[in-house]
N, C-alpha and C. Protein backbone atom coordinates (compact mmCIF):
# COMPACT_ATOMS: atom_id res chain seq x y z
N UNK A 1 -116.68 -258.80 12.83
CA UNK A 1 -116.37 -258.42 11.47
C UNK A 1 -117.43 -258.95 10.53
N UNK A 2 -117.46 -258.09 9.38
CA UNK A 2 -118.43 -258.97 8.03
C UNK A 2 -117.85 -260.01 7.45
N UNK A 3 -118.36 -260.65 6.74
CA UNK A 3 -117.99 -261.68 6.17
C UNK A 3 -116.69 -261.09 5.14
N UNK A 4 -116.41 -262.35 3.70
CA UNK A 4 -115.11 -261.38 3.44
C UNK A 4 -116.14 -260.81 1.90
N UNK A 5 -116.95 -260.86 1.88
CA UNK A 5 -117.59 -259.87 0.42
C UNK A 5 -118.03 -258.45 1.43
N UNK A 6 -117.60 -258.18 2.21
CA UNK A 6 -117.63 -256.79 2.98
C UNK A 6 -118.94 -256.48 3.55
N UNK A 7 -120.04 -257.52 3.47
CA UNK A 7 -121.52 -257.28 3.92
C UNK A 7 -121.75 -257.20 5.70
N UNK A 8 -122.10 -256.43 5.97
CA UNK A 8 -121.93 -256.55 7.60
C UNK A 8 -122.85 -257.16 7.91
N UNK A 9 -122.88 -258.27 8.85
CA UNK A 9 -123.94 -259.44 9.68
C UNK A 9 -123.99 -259.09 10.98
N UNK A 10 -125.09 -259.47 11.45
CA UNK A 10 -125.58 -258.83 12.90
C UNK A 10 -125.01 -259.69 13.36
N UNK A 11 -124.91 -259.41 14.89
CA UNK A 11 -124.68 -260.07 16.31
C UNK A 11 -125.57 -260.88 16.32
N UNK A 12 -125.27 -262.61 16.88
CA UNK A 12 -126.63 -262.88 17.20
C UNK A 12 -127.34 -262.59 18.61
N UNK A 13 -128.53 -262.56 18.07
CA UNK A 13 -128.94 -261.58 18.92
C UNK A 13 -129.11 -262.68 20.81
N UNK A 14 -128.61 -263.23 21.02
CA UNK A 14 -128.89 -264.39 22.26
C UNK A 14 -127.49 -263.56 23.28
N UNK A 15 -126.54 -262.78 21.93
CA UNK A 15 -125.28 -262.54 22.99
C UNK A 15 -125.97 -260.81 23.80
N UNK A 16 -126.68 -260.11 22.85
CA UNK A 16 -126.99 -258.88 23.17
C UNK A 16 -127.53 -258.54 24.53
N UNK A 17 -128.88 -259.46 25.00
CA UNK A 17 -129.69 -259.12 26.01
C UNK A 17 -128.35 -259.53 27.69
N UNK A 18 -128.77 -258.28 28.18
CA UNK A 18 -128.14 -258.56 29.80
C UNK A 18 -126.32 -258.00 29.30
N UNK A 19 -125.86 -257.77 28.02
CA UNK A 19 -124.39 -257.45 27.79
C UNK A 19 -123.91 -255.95 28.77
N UNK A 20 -125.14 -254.65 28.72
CA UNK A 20 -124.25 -253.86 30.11
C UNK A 20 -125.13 -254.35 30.97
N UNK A 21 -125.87 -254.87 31.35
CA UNK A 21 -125.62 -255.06 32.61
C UNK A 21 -124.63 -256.13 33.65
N UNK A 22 -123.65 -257.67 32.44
CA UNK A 22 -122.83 -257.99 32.72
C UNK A 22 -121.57 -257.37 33.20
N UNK A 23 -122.11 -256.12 32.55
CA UNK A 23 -120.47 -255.64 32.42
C UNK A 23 -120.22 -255.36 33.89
N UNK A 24 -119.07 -255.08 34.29
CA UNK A 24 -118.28 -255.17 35.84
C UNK A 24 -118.33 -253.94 36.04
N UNK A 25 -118.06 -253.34 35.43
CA UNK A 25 -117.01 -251.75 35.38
C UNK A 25 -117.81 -250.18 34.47
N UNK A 26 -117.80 -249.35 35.38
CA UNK A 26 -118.26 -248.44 34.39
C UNK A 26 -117.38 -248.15 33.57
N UNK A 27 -116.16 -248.45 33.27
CA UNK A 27 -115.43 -248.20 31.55
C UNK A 27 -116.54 -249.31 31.03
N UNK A 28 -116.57 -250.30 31.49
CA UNK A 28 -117.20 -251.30 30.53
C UNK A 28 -118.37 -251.04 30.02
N UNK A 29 -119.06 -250.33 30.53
CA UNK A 29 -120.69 -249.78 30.41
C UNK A 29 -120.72 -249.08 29.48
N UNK A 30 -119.96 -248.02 29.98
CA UNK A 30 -119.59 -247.01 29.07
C UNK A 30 -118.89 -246.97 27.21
N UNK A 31 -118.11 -247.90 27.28
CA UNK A 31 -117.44 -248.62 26.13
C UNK A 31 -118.55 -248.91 25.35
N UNK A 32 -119.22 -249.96 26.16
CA UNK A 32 -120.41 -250.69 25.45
C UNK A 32 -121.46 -249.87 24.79
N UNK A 33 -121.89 -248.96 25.48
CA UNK A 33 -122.99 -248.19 25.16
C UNK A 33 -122.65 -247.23 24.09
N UNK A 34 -121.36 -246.47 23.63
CA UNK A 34 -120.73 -245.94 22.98
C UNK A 34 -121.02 -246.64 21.54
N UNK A 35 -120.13 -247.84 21.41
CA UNK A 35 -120.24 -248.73 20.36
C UNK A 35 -121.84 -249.54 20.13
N UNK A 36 -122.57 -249.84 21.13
CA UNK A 36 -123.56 -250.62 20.44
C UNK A 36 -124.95 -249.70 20.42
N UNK A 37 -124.75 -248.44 21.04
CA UNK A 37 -126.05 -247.08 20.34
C UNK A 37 -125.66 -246.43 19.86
N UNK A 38 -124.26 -245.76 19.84
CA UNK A 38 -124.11 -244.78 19.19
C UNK A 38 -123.20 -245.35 18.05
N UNK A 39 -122.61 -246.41 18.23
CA UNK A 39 -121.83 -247.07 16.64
C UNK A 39 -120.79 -246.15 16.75
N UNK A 40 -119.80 -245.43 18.00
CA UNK A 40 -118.73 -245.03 17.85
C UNK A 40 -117.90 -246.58 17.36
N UNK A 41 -116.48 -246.06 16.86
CA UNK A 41 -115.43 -247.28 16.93
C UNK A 41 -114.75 -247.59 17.59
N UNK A 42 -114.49 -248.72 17.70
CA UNK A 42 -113.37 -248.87 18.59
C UNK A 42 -111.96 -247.88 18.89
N UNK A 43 -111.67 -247.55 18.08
CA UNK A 43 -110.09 -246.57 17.87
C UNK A 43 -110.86 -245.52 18.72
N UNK A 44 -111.80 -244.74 18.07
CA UNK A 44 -112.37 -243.63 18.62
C UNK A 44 -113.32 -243.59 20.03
N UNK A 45 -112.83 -244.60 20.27
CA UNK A 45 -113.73 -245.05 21.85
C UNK A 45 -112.42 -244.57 22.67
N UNK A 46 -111.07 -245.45 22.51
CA UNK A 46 -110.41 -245.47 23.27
C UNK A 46 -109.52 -244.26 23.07
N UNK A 47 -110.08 -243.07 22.16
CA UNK A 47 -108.87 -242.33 22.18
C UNK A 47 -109.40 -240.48 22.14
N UNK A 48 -110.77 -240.73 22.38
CA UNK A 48 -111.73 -239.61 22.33
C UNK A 48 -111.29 -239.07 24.00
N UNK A 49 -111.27 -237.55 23.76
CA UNK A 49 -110.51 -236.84 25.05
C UNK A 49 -111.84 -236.14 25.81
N UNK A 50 -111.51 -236.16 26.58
CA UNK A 50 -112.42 -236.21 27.99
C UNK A 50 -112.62 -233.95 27.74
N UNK A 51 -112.05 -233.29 26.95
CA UNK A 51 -112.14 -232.33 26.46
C UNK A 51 -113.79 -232.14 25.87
N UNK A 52 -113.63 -233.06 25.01
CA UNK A 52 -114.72 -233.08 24.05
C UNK A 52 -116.15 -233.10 24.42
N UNK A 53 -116.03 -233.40 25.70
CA UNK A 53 -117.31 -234.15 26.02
C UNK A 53 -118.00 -232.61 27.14
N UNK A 54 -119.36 -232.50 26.38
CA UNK A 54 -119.95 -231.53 27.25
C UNK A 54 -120.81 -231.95 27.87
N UNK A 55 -121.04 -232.71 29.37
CA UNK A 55 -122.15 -232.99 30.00
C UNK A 55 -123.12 -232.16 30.27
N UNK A 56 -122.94 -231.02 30.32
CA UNK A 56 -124.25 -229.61 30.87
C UNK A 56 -124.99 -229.93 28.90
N UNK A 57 -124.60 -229.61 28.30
CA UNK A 57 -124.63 -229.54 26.87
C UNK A 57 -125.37 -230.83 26.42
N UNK A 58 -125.03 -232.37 26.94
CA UNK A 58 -125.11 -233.53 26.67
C UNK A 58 -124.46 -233.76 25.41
N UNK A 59 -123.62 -233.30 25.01
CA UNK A 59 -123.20 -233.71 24.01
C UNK A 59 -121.64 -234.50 23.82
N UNK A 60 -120.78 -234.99 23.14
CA UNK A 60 -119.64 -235.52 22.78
C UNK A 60 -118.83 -235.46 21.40
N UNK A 61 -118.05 -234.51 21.41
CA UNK A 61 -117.63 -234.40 20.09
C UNK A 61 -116.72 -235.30 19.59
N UNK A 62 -117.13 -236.22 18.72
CA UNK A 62 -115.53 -236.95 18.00
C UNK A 62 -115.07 -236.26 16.66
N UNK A 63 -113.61 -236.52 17.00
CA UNK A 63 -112.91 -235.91 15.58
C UNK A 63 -112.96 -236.92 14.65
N UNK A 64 -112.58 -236.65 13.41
CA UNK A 64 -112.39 -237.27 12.64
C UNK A 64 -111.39 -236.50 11.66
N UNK A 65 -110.40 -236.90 11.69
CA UNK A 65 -109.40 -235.97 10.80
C UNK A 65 -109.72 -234.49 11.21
N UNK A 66 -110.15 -233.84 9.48
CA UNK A 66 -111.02 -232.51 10.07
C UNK A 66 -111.80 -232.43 10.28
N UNK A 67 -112.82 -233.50 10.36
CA UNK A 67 -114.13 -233.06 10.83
C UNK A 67 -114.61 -233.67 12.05
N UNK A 68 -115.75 -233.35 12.22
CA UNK A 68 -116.20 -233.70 13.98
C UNK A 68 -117.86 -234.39 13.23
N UNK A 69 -117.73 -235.13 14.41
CA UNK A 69 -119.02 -235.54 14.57
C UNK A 69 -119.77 -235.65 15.85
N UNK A 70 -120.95 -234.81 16.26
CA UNK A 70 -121.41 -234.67 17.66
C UNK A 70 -122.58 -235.74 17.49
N UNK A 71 -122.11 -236.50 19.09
CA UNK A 71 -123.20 -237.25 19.47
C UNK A 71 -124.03 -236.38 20.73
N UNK A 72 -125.30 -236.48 20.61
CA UNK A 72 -126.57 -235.81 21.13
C UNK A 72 -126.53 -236.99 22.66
N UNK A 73 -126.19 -237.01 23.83
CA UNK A 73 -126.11 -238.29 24.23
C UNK A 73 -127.53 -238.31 24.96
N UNK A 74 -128.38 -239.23 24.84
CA UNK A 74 -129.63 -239.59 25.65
C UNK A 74 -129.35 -239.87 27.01
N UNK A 75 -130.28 -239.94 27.88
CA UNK A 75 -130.34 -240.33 29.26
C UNK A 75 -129.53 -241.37 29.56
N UNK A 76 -129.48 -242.51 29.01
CA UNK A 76 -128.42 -243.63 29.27
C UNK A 76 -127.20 -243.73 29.11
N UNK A 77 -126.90 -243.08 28.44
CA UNK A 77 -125.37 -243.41 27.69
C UNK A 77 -124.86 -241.42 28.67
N UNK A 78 -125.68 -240.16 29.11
CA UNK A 78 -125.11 -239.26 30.01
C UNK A 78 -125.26 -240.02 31.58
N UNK A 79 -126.13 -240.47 32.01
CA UNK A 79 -125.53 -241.43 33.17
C UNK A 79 -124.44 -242.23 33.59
N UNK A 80 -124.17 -242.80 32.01
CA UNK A 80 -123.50 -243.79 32.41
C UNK A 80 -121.61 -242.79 32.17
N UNK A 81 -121.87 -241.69 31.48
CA UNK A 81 -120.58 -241.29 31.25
C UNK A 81 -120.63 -240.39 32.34
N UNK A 82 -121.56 -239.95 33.17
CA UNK A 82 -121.46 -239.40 34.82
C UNK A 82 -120.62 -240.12 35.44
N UNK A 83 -121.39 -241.33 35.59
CA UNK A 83 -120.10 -241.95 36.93
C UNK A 83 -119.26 -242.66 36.26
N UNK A 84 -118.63 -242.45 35.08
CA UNK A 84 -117.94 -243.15 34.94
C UNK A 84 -116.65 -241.95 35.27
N UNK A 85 -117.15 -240.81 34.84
CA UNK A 85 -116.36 -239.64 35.31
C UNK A 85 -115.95 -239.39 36.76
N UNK A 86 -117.20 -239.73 37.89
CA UNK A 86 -117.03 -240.01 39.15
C UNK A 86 -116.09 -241.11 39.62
N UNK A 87 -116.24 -241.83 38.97
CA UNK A 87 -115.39 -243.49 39.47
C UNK A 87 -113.95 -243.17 38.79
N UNK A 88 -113.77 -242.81 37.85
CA UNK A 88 -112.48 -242.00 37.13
C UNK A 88 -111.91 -240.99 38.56
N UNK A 89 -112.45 -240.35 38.72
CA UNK A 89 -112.12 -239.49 39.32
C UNK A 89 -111.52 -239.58 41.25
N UNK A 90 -112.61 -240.36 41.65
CA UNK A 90 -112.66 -241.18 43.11
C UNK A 90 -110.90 -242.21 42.61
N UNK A 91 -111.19 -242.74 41.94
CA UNK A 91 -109.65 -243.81 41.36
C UNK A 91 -108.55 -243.35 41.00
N UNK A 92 -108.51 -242.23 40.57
CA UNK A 92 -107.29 -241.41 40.16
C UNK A 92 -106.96 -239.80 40.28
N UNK A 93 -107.37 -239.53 41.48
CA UNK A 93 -107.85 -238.23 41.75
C UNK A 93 -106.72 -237.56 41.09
N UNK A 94 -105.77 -237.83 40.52
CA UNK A 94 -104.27 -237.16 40.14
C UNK A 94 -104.23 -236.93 38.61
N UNK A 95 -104.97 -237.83 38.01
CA UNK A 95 -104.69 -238.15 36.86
C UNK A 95 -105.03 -236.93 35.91
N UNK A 96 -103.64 -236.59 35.02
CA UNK A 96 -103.99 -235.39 34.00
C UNK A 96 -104.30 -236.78 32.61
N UNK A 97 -104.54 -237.02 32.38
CA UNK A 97 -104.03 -238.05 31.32
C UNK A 97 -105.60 -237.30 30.18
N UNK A 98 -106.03 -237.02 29.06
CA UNK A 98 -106.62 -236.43 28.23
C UNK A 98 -107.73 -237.25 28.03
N UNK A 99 -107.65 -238.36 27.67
CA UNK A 99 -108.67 -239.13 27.60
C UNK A 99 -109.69 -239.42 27.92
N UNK A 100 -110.65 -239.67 27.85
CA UNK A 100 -111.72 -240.02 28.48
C UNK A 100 -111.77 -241.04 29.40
N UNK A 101 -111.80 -242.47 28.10
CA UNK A 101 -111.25 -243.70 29.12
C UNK A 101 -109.91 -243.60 29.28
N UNK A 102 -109.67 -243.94 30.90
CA UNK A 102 -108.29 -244.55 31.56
C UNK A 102 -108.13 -246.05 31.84
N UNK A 103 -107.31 -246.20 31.71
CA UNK A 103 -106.80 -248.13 32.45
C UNK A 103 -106.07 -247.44 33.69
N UNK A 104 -105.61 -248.83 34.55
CA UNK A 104 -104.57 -248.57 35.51
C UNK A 104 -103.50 -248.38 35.02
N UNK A 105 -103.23 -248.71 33.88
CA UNK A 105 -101.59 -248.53 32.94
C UNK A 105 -101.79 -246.89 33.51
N UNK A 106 -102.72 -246.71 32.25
CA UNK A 106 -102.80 -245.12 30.86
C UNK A 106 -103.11 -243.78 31.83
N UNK A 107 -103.63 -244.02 33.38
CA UNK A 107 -104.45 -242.87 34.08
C UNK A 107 -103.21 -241.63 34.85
N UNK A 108 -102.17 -242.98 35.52
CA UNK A 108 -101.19 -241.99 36.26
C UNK A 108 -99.76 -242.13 35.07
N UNK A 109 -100.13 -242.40 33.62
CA UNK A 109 -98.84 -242.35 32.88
C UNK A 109 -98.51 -241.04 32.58
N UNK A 110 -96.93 -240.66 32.81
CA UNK A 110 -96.78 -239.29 32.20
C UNK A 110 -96.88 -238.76 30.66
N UNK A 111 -96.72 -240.38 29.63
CA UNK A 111 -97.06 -239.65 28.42
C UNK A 111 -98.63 -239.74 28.03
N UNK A 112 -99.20 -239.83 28.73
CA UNK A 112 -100.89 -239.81 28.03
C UNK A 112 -101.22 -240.43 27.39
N UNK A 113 -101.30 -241.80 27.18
CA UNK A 113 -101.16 -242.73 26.22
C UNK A 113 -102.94 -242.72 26.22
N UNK A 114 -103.64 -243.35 24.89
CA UNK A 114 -104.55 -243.92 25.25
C UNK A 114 -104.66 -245.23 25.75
N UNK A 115 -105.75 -245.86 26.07
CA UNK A 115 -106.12 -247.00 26.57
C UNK A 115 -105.98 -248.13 25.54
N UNK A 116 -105.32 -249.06 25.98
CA UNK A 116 -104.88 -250.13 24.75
C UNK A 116 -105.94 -251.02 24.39
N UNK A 117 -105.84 -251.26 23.23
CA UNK A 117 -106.77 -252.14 22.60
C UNK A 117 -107.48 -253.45 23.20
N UNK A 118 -106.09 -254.03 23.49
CA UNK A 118 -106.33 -255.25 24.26
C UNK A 118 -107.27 -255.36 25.84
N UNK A 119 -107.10 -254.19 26.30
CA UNK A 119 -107.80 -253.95 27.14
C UNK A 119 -109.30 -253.57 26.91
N UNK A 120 -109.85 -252.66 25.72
CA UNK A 120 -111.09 -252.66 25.53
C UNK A 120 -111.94 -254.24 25.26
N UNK A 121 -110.69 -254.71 24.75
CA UNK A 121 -111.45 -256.33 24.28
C UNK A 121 -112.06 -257.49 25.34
N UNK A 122 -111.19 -256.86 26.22
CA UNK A 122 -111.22 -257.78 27.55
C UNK A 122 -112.77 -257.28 28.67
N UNK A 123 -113.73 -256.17 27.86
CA UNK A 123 -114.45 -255.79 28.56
C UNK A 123 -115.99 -256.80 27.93
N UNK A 124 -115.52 -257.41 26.73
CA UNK A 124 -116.93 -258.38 26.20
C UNK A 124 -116.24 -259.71 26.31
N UNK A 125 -117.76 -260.78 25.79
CA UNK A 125 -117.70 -261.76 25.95
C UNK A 125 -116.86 -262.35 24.88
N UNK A 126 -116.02 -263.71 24.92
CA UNK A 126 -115.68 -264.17 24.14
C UNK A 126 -116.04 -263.84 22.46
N UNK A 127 -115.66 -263.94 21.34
CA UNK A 127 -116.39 -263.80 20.32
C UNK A 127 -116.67 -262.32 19.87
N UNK A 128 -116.95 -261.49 20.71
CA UNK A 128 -118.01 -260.33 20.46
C UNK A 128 -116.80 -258.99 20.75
N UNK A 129 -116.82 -258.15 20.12
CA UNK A 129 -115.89 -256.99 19.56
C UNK A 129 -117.13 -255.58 19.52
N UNK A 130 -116.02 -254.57 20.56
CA UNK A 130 -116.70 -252.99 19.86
C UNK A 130 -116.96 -252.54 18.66
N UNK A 131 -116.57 -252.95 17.49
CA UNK A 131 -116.46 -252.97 16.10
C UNK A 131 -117.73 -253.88 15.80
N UNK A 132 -118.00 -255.33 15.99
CA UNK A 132 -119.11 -255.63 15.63
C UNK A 132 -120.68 -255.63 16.00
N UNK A 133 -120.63 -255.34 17.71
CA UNK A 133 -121.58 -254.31 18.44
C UNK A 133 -122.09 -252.52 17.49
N UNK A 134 -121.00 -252.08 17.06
CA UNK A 134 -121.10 -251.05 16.12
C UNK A 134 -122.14 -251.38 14.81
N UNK A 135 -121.41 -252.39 13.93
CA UNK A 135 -121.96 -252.80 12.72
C UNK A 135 -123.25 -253.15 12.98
N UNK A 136 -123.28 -254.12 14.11
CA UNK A 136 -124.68 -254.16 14.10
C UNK A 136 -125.93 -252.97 14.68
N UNK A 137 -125.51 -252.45 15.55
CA UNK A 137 -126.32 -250.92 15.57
C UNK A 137 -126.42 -250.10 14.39
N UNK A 138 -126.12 -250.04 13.15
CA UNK A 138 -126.01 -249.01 11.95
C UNK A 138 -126.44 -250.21 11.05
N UNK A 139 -126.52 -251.42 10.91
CA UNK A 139 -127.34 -252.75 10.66
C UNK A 139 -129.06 -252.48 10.92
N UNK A 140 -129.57 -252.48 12.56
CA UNK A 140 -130.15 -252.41 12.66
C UNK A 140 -131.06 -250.94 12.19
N UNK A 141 -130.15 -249.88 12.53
CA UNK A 141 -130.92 -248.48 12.05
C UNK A 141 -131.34 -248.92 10.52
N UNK A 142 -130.46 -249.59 9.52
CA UNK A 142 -130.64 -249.50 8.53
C UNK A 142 -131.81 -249.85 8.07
N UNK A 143 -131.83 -251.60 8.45
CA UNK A 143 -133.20 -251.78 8.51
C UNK A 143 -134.17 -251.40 8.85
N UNK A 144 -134.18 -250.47 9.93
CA UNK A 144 -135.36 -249.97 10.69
C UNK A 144 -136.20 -249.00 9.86
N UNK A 145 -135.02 -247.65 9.21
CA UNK A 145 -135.23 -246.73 8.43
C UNK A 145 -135.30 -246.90 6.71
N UNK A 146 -133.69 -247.62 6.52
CA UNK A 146 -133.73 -247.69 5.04
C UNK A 146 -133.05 -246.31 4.02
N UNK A 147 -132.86 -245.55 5.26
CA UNK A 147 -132.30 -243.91 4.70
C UNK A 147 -130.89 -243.83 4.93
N UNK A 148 -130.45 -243.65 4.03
CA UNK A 148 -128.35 -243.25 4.06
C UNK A 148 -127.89 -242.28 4.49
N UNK A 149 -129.19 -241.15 4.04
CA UNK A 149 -128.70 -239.86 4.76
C UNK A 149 -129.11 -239.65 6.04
N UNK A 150 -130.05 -240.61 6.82
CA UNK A 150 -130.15 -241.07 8.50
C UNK A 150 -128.92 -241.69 8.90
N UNK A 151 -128.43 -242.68 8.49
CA UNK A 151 -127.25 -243.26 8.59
C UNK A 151 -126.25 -242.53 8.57
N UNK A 152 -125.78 -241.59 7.57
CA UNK A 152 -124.48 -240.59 7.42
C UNK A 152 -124.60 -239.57 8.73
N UNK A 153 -125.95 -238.60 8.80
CA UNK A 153 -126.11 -237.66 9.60
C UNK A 153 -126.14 -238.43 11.26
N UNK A 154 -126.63 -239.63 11.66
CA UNK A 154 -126.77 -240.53 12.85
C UNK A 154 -125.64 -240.62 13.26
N UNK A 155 -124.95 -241.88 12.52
CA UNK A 155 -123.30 -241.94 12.67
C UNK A 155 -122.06 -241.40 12.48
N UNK A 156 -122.53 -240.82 11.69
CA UNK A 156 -121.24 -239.45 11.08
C UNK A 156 -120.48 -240.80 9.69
N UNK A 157 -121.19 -241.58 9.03
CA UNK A 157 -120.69 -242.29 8.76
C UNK A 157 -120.36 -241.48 7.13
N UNK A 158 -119.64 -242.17 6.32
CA UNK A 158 -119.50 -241.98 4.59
C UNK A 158 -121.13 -242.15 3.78
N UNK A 159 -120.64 -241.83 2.36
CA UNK A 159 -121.94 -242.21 1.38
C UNK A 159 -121.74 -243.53 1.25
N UNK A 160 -120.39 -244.07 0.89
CA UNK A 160 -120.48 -245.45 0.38
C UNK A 160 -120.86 -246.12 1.82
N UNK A 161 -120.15 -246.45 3.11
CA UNK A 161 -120.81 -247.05 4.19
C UNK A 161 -122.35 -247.24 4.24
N UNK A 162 -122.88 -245.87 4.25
CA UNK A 162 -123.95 -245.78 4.52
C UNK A 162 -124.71 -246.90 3.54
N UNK A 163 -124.71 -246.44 1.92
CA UNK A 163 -124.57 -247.25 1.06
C UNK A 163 -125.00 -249.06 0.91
N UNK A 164 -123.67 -249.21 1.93
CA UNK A 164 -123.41 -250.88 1.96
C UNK A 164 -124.34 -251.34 3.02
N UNK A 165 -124.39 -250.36 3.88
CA UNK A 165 -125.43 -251.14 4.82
C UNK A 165 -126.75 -251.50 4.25
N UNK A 166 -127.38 -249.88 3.77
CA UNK A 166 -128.43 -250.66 3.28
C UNK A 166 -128.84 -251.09 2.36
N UNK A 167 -127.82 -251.20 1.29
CA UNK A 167 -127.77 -252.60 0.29
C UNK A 167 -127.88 -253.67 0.99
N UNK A 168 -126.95 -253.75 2.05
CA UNK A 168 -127.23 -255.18 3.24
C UNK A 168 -128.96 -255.46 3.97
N UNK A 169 -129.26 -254.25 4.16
CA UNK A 169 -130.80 -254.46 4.92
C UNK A 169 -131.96 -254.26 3.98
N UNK A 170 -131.81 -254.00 2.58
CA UNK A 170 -132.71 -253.91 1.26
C UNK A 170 -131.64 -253.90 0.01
N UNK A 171 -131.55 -255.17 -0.40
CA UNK A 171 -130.61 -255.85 -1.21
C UNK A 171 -131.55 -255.53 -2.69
N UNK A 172 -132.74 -255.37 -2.38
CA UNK A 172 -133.11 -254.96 -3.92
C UNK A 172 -133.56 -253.85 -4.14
N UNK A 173 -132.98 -253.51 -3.73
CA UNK A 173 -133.30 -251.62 -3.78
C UNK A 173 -131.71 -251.37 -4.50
N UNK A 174 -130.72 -252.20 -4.17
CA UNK A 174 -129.35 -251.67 -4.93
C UNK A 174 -129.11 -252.77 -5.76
N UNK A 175 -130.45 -253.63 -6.05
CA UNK A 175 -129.93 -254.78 -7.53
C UNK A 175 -129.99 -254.18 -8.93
N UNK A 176 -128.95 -254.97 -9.49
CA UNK A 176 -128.77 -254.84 -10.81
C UNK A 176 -129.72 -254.75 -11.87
N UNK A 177 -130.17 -254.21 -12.26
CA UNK A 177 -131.66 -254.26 -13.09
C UNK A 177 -130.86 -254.86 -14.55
N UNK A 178 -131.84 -256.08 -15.12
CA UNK A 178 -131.02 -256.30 -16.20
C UNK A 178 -131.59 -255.74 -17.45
N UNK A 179 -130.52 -255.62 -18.39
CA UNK A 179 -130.45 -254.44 -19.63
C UNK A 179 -131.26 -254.92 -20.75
């Protein structure tokens, strides 16, 4: 999370290096790579339907209310949602369940639940959250670029988000000029 004046602060960066390749599990890979390149959210990690997703296409559509936002997926993040589809699949050859990600709960449940929260949490290290892996990827773009409308069109994010970030990564570019 940001601090409480709403400014988002990076990860430090000592937790980042080696984080997928710790990971155990291709949900975990997969999770990870979602939230810390593409800055999906957490909610929309665990509840994005296995519908959406066009591998021939490379693409992944998330909803958002009414609108959608397509992620373009690069070589890493369509590998890693390959086998995670394979290992899904080899594990639950039965499973109708909509989702993308499954748990052992959510895969053979008859109401389709998504994958619970508590369970995405349990895929990082102490401290470290899909939500702040996020912030800091749309952190770093910010700085990198400095553009809102890279940020909005990248992430599918708002004007004001976009906004706050990079007030956060060029603080005087949105100072107060005095009168």
């Amino acid at each position: 999370m940001g601090d409480l004046t709403g400014i988002p602060r990076p990860v430090l960066s000592d937790l980042l290096p080696g984080l997928l390749d710790d990971a155990e599990t291709p949900f975990a890979r997969l999770a990870i790579v979602l939230a810390a390149v593409h800055a999906v959210p957490a909610g929309e990690i665990r509840t994005v339907r296995t519908a959406d997703l066009n591998l021939a296409r490379g693409t992944l559509e998330l909803r958002r209310g009414l609108l959608r936002h397509t992620l373009y997926l690069e070589e890493l993040t369509h590998q890693l949602t390959a086998d995670w589809l394979t290992y899904r699949h080899q594990r639950w050859p039965t499973s109708v369940n909509p989702h993308l990600l499954v748990s052992q709960k959510t895969a053979l449940d008859p109401d389709h639940p998504a994958v619970h929260r508590v369970t995405m949490q349990l895929i990082l290290p102490k401290g470290l959250t899909l939500d702040r892996l996020r912030q800091d990827r749309i952190l770093d773009e910010a700085f990198a670029t400095g553009d809102p409308l890279k940020l909005m069109r990248l992430f599918g994010i708002s004007e004001g988000t976009a906004m706050r970030y990079v007030g956060t990564a060029y603080p005087e570019r949105t100072a107060k000029l005095p009168r």
